[in-house]
Every structure is written in structure tokens, then in C-alpha cells.
N, C-alpha and C. Protein backbone atom coordinates (compact mmCIF):
# COMPACT_ATOMS: atom_id res chain seq x y z
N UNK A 1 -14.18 2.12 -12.65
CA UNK A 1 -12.91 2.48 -12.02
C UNK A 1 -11.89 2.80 -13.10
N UNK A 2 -11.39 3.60 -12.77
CA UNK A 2 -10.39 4.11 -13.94
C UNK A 2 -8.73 3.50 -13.41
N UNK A 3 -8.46 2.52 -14.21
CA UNK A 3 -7.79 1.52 -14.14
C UNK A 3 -6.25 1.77 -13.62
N UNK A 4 -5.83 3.08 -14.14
CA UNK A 4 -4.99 3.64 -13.48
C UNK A 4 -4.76 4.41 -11.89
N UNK A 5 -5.80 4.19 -11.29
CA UNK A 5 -5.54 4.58 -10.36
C UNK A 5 -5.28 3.84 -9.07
N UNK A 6 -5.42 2.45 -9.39
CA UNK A 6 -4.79 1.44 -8.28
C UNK A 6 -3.89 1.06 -8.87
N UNK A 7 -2.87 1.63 -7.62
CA UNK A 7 -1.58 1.34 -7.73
C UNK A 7 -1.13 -0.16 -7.77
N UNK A 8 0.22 -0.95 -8.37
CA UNK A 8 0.85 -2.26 -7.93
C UNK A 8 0.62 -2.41 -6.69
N UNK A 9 1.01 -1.85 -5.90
CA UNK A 9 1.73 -1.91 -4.47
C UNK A 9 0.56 -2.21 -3.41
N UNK A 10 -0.62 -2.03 -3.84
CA UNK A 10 -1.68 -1.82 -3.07
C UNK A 10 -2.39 -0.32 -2.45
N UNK A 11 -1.57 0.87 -2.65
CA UNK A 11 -2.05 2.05 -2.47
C UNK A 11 -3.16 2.20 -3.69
N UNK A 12 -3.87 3.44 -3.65
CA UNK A 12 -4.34 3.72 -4.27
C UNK A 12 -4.21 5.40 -4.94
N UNK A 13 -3.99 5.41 -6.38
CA UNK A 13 -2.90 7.26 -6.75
C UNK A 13 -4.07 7.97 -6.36
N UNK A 14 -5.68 7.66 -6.52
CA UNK A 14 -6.50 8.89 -6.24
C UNK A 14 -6.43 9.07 -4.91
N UNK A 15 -5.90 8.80 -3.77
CA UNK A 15 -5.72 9.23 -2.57
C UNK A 15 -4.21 9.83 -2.07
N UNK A 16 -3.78 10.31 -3.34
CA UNK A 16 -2.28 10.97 -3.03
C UNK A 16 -2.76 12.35 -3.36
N UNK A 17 -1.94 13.03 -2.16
CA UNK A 17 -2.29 14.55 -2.24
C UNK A 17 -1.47 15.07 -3.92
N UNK A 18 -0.75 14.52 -4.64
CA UNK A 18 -0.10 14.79 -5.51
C UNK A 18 -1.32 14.96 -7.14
N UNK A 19 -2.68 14.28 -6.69
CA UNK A 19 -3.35 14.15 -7.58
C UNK A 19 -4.87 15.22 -7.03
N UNK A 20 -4.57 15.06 -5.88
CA UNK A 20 -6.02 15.57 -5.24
C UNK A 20 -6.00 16.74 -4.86
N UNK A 21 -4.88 17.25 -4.02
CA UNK A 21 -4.48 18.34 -3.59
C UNK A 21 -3.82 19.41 -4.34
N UNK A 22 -2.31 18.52 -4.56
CA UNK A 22 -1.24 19.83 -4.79
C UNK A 22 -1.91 20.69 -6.12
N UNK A 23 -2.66 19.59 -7.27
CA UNK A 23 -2.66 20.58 -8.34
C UNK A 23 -3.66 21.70 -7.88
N UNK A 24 -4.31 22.27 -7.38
CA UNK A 24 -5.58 22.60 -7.09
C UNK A 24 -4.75 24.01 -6.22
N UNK A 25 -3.36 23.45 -5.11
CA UNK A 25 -2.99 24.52 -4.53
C UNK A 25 -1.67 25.16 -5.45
N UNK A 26 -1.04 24.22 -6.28
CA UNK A 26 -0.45 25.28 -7.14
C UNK A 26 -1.07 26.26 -7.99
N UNK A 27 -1.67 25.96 -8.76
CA UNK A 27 -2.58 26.82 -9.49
C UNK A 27 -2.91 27.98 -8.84
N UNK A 28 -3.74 27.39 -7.16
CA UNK A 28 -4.11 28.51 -6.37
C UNK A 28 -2.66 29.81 -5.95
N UNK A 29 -1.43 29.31 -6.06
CA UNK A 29 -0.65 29.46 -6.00
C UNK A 29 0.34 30.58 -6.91
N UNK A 30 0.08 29.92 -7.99
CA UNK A 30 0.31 30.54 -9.70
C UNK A 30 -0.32 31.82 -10.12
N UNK A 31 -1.55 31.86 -9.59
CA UNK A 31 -2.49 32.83 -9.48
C UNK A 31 -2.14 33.98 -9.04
N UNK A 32 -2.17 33.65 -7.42
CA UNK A 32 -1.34 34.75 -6.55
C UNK A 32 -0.11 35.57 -6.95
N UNK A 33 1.12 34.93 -7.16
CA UNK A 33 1.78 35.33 -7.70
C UNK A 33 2.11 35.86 -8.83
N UNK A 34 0.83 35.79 -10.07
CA UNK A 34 0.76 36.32 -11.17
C UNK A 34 -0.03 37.85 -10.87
N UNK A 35 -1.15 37.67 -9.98
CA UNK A 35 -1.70 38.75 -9.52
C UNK A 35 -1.21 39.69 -9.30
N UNK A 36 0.02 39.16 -8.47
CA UNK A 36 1.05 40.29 -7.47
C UNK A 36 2.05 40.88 -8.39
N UNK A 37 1.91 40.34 -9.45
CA UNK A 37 2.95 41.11 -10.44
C UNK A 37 4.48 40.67 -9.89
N UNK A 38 4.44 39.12 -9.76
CA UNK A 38 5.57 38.73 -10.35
C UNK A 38 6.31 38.16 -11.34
N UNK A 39 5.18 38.13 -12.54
CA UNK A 39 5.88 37.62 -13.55
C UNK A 39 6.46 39.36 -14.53
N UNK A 40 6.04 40.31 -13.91
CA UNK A 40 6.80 41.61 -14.50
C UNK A 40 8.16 41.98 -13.37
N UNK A 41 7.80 41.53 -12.42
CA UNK A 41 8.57 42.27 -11.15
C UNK A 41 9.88 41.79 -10.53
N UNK A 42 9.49 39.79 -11.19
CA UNK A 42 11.13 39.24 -10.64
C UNK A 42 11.93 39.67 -11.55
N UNK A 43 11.93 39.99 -12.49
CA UNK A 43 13.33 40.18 -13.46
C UNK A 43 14.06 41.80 -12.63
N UNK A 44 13.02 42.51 -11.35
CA UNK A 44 14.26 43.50 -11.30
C UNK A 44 14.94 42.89 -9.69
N UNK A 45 13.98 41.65 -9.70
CA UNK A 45 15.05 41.35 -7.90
C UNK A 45 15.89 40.20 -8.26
N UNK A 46 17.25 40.60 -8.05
CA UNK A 46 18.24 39.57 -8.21
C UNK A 46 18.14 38.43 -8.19
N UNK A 47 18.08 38.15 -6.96
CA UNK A 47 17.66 36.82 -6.46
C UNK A 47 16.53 36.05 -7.02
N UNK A 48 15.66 36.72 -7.23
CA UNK A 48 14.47 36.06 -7.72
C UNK A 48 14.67 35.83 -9.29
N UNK A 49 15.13 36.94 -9.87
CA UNK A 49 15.34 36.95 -11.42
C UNK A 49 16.00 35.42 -11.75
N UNK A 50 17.04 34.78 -10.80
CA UNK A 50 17.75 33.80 -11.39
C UNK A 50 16.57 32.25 -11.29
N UNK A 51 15.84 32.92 -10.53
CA UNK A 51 15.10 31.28 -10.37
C UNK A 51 13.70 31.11 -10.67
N UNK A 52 12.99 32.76 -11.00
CA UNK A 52 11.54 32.63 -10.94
C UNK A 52 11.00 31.98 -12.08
N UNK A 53 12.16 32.01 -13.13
CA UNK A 53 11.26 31.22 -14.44
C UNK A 53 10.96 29.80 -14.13
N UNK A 54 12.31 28.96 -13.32
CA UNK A 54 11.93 27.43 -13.15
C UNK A 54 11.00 27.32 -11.97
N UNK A 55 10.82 28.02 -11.01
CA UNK A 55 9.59 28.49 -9.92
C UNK A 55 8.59 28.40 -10.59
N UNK A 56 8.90 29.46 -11.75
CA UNK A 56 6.93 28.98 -12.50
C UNK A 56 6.40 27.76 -13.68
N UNK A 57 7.99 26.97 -14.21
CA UNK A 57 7.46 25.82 -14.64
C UNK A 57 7.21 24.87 -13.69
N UNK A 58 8.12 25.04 -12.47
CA UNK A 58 7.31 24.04 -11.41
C UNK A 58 6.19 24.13 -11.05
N UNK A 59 5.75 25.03 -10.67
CA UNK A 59 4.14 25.59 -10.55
C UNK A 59 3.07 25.13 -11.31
N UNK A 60 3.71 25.35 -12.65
CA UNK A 60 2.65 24.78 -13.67
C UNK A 60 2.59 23.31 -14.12
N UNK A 61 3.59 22.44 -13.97
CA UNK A 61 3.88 21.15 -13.57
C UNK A 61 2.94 20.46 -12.70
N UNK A 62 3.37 21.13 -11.39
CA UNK A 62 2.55 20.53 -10.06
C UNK A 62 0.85 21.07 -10.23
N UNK A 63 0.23 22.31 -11.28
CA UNK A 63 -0.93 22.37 -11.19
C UNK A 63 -1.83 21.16 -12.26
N UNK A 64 -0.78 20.79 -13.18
CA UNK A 64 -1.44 20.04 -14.40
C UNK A 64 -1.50 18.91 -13.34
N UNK A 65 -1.03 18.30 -12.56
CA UNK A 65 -1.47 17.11 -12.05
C UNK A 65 -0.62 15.88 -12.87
N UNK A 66 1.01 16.47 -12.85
CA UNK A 66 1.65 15.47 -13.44
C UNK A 66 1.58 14.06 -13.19
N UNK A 67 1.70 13.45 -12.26
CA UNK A 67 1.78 12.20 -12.04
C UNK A 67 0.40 11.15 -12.58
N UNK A 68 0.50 10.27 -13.89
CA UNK A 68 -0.16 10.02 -14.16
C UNK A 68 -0.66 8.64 -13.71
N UNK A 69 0.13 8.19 -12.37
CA UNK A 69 0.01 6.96 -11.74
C UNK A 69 0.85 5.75 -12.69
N UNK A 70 1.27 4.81 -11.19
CA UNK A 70 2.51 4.10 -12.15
C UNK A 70 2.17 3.33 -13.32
N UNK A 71 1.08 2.89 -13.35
CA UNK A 71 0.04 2.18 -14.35
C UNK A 71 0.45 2.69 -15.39
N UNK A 72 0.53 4.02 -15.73
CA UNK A 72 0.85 5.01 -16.58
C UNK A 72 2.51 5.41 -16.68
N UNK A 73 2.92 4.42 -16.13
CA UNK A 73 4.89 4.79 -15.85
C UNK A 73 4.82 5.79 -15.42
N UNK A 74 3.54 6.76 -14.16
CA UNK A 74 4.10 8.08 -13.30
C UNK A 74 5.08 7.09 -12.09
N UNK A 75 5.30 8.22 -11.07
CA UNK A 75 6.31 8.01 -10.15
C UNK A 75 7.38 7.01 -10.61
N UNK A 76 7.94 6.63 -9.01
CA UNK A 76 9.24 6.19 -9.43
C UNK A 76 9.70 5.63 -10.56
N UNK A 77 10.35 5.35 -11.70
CA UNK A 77 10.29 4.66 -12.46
C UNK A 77 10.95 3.05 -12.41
N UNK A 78 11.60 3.29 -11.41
CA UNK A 78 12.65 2.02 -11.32
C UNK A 78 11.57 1.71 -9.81
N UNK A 79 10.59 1.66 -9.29
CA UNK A 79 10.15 1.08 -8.38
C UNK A 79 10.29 -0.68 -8.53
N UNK A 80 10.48 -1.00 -7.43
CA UNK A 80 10.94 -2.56 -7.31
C UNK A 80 9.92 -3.01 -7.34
N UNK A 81 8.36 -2.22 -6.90
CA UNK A 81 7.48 -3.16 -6.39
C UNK A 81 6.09 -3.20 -8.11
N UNK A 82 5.95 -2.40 -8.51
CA UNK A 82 6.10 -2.17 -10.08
C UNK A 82 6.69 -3.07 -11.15
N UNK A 83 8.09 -2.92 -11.35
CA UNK A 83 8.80 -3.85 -12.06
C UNK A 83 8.33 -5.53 -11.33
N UNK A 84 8.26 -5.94 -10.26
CA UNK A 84 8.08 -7.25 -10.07
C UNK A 84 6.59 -7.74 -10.31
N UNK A 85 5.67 -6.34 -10.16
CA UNK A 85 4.48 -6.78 -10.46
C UNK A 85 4.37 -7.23 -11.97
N UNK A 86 4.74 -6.42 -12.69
CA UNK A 86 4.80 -6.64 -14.38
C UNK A 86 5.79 -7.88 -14.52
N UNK A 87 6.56 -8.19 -14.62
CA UNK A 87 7.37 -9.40 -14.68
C UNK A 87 6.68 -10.33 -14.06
N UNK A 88 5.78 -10.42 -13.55
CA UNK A 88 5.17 -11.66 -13.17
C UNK A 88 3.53 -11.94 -13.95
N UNK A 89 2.92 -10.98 -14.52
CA UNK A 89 2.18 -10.50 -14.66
C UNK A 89 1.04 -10.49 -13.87
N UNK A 90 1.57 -9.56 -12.77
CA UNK A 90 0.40 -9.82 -11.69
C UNK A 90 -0.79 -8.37 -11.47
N UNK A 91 -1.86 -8.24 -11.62
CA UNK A 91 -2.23 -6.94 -11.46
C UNK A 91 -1.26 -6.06 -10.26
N UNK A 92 -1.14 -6.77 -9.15
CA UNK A 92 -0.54 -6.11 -8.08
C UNK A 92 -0.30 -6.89 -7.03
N UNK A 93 0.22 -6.51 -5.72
CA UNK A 93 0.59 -6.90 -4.70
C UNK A 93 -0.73 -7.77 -3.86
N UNK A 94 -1.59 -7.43 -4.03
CA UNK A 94 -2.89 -8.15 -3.20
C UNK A 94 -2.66 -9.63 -4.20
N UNK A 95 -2.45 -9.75 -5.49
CA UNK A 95 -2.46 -11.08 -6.11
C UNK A 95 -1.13 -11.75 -5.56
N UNK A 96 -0.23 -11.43 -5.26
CA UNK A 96 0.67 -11.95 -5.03
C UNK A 96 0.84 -13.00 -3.37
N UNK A 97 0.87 -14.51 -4.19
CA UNK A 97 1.00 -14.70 -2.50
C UNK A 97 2.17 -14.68 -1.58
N UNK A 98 3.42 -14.28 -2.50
CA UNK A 98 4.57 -13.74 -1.39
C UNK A 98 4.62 -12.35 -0.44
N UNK A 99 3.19 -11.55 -0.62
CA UNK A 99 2.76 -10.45 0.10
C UNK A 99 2.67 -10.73 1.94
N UNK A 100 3.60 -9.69 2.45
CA UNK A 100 4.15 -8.54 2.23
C UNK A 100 5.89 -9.52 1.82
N UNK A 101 6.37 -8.19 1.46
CA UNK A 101 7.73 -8.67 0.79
C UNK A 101 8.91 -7.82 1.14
N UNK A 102 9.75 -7.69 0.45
CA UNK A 102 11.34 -7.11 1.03
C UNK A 102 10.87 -5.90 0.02
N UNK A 103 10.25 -5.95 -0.88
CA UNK A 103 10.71 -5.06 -2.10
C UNK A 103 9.02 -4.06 -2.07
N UNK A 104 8.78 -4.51 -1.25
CA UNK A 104 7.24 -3.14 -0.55
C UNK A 104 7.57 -2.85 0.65
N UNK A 105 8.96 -3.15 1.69
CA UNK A 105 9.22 -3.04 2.83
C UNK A 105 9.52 -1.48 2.90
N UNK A 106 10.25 -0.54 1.82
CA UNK A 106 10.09 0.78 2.34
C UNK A 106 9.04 1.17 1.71
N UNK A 107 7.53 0.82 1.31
CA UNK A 107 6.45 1.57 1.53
C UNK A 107 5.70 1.01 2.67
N UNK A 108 5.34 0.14 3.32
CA UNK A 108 4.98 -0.30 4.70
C UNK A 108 5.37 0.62 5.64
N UNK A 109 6.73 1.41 5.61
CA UNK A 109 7.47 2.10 6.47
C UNK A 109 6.61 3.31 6.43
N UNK A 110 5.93 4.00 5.22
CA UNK A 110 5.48 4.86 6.01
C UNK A 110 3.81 5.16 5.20
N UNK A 111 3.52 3.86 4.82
CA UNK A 111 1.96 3.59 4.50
C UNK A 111 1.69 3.41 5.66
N UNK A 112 1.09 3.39 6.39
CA UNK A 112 0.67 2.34 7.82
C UNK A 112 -0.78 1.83 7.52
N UNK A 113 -1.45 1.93 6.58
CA UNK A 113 -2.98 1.33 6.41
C UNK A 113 -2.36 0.46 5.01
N UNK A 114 -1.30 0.22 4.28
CA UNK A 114 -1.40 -0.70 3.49
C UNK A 114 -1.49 -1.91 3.33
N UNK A 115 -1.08 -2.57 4.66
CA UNK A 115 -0.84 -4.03 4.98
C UNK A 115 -2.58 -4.41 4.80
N UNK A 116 -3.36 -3.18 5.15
CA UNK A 116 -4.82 -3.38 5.71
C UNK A 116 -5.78 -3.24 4.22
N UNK A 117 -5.34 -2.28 3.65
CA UNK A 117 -5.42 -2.33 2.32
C UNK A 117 -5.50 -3.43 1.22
N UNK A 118 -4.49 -3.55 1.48
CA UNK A 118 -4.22 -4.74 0.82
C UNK A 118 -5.04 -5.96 0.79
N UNK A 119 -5.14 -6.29 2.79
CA UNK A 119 -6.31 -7.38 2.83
C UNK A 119 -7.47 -7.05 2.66
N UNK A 120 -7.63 -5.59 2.24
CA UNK A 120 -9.31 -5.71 2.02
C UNK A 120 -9.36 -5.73 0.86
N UNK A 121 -8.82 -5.32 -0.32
CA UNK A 121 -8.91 -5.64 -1.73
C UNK A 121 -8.77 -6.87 -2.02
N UNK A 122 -8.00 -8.14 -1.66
CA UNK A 122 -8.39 -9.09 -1.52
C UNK A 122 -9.53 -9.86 -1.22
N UNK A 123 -10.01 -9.42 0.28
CA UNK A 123 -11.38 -9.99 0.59
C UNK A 123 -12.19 -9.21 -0.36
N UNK A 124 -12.76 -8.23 -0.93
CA UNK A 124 -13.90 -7.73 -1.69
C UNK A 124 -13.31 -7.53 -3.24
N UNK A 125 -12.46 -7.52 -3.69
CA UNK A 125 -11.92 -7.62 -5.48
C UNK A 125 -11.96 -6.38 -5.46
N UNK A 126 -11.41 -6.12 -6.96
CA UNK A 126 -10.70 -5.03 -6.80
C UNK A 126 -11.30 -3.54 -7.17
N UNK A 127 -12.42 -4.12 -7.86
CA UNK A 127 -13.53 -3.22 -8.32
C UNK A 127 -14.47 -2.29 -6.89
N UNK A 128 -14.64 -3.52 -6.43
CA UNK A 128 -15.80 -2.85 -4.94
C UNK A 128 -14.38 -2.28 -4.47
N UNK A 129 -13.38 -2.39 -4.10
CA UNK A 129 -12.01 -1.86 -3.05
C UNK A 129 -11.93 -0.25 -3.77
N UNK A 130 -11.84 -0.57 -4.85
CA UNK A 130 -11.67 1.32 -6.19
C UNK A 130 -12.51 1.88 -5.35
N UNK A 131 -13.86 1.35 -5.01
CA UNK A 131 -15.25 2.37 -4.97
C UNK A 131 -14.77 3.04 -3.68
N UNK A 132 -14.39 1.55 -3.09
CA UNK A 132 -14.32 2.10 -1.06
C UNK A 132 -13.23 3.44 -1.32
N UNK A 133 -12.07 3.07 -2.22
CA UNK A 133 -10.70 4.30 -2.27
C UNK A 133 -12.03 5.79 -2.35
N UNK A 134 -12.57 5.68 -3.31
CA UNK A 134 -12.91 6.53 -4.17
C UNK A 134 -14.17 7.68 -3.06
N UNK A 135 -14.90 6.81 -2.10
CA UNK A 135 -15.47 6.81 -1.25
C UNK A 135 -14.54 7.97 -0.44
N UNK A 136 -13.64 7.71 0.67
CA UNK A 136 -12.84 7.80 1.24
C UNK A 136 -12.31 9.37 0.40
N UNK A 137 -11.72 9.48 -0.91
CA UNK A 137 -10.97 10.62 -1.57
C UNK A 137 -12.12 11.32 -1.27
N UNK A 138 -13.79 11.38 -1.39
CA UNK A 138 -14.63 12.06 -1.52
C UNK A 138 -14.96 13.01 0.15
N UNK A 139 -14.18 12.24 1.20
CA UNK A 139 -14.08 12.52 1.85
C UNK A 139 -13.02 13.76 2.39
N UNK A 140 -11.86 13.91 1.57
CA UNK A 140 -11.09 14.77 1.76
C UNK A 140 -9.92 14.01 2.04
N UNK A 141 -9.80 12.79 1.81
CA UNK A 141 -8.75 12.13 2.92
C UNK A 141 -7.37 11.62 1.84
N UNK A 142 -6.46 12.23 2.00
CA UNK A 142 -5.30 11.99 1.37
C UNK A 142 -3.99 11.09 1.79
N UNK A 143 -3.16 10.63 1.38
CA UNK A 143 -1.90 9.75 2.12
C UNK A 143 -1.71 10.60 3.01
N UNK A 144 -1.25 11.45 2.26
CA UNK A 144 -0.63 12.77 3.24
C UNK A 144 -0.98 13.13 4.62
N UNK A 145 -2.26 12.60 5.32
CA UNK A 145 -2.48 12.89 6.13
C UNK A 145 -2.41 11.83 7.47
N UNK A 146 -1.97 10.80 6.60
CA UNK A 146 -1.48 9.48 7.90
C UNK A 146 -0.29 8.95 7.56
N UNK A 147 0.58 9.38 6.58
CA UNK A 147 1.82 8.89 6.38
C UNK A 147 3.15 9.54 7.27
N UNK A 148 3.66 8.13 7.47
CA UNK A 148 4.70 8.22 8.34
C UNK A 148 5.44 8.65 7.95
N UNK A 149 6.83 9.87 8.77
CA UNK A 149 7.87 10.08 7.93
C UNK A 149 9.04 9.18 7.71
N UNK A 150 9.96 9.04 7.17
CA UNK A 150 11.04 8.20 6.61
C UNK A 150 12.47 8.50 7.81
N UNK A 151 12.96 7.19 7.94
CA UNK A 151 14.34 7.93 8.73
C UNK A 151 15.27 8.12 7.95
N UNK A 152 15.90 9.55 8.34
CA UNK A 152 16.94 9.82 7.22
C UNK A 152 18.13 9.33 7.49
């Protein structure tokens, strides 16, 4: 298991479309638009001229597969549930027996399999739980596709 990819919190980063997906469709993305001759063609449309250069470092950003998981200080950086894991020195939220907590309460909101998660990495450790994630990604199956949205 490649150690970075279970998250503190109890998610797991190889099942975020941010690692599995997006790079794979920017690129696919980058492509197109290089094809089409817009890296000669936005400089004569106004509109486009002012924004297509940061359009295509985003592009190339989101194809490298920035997020190197929080393990790695990717995402949030000030995450609450992160910082308390390290200050305690706990691998993560499944070790913790104040689980669930105030400070994983807005990812519960729109994880809805983490509470479940969680207890199964517990019952089987954390090694067999990687395989089951890893299982599951092989399947096609991303957050993205059962996560709840947020109220604004």
C-alpha cells in the first residue's frame, strides 16, 4: 500500500476523482484544444487572449495529478481533521477513540460511506482496508460519484 494514499480522516485519496479521473480528462482536454489550434488562435480572440494562458496552466496542473494526498501536505492545508491527527500522533481517525468528532463533522456531511469506512478499517487493519479501497478504484468507482453536495 502506498502509504500516502489513506487519508487521516478515514477516506481514501486513490478513490478521489482528483487522482483517478480529472488528470486523465484534462490532458484529454489539453489535447483537444491544442489540436484545434488554440494555443495559435486565442491571442486573436479578445476574450480568450486575456485568460487562455492561465486556462492552460490549469489544465496542465489538473493533468499532472497535483494533489499529492494530505500525507503528503496535498489538499486542505489547515484541515482540522489532519492537524489533530498529527498532534496526537495518531495514523488517523479509525485510531482515534473520540471518532466521529466535531472536527470530521463537515466531511460526514457529504462522505456518506465514511462513518462505514471507518468501521471497516478498524475491524480488518489498515493494510487489508488499502486493498478493499484499491479493489473498489479498480472498479471505476470514485467519491465523486456518491458524494453529497454541501449547503451553501
Amino acid at each position: 500500500m502506498d502509504g500516502n494514499e489513506a487519508a487521516y480522516c478515514g477516506l481514501y485519496c486513490g478513490l478521489c476523482a482528483s487522482r483517478r479521473r480529472i488528470p486523465a480528462q484534462a490532458a484529454a482536454l489539453r489535447a483537444a484544444v491544442v489540436k484545434e489550434g488554440y494555443d495559435f488562435f486565442s491571442a486573436d480572440i479578445p476574450a480568450l487572449k486575456e485568460i487562455y494562458a492561465a486556462f492552460r496552466k490549469g489544465l496542465d496542473w489538473f493533468a499532472a495529478g497535483a494533489c499529492p494526498g494530505c500525507r503528503a501536505d496535498g489538499g486542505y492545508p489547515a484541515c482540522p481533521v489532519r492537524l489533530c491527527a498529527r498532534e496526537r500522533g495518531l495514523d488517523g481517525c479509525a485510531d482515534c477513540e473520540g471518532w466521529p468528532c466535531d472536527k470530521a463533522a463537515f466531511l460526514l456531511k457529504s462522505y456518506v460511506n465514511l462513518t462505514g469506512d471507518v468501521a471497516r478499517r478498524r475491524k480488518i487493519g489498515a493494510a487489508t482496508w488499502a486493498a478493499e479501497q484499491e479493489e473498489r478504484a479498480r472498479t471505476g468507482f470514485c467519491y465523486a460519484d456518491i458524494r453529497c453536495p454541501h449547503d451553501e
